[in-house]
Protein backbone atom coordinates (compact mmCIF):
# COMPACT_ATOMS: atom_id res chain seq x y z
CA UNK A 1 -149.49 222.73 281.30
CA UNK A 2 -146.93 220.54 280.38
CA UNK A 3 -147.33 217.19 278.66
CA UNK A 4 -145.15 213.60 278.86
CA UNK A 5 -143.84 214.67 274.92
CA UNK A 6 -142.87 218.18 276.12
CA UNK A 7 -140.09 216.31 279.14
CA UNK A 8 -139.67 213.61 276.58
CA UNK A 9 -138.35 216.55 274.78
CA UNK A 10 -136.94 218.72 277.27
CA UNK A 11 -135.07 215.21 278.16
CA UNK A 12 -133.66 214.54 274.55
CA UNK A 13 -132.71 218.14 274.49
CA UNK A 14 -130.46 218.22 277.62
CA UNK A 15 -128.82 214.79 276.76
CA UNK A 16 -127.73 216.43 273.40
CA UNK A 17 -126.84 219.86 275.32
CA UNK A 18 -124.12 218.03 276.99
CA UNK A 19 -122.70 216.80 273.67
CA UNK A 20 -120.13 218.92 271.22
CA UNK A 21 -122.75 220.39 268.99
CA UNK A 22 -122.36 222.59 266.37
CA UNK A 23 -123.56 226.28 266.16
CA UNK A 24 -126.58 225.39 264.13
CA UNK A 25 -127.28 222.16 266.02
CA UNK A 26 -127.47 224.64 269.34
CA UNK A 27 -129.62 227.11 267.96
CA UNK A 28 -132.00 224.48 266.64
CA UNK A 29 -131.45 223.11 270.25
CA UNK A 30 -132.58 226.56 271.58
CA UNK A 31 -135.90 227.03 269.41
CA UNK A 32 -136.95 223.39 270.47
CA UNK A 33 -137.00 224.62 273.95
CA UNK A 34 -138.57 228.01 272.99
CA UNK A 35 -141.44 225.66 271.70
CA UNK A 36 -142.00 224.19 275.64
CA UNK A 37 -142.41 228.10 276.41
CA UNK A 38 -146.28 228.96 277.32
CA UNK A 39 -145.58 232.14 275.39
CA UNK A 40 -143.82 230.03 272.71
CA UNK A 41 -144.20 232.41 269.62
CA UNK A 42 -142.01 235.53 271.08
CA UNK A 43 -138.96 233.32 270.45
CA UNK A 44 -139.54 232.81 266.76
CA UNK A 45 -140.19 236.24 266.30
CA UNK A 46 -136.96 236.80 267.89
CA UNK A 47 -135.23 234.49 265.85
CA UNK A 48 -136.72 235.39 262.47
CA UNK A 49 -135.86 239.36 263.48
CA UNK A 50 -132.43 238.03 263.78
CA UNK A 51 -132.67 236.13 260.11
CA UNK A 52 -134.07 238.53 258.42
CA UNK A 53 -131.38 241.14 259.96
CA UNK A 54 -128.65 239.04 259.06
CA UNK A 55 -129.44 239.00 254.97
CA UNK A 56 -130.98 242.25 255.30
CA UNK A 57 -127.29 244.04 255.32
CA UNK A 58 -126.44 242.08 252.19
């Protein structure tokens, strides 16, 4: 069930969606929506697979 913060987010988000972001700035932009998700925690654990992945080949 969605609340006025989660469109006053989802709002925010797609105003700065249509700007020139940078690559962090559009991943943070993804994980915010991730967060409206119902099944919100499948995304982080996505995400941190892909972290820990990245310095794991170090």
């Amino acid at each position: 069930m969605s609340t006025n913060e989660d469109y006053e987010i989802l709002k925010k988000v797609k105003v700065l969606e249509k700007l020139k972001l940078t690559k962090e700035d559009k991943t943070l932009m993804q994980l915010i929506k991730t967060q409206l998700e119902f099944e919100w925690r499948k995304y982080l654990i996505k995400t941190l697979d892909t972290i820990l992945k990245k310095y794991q080949k170090k």
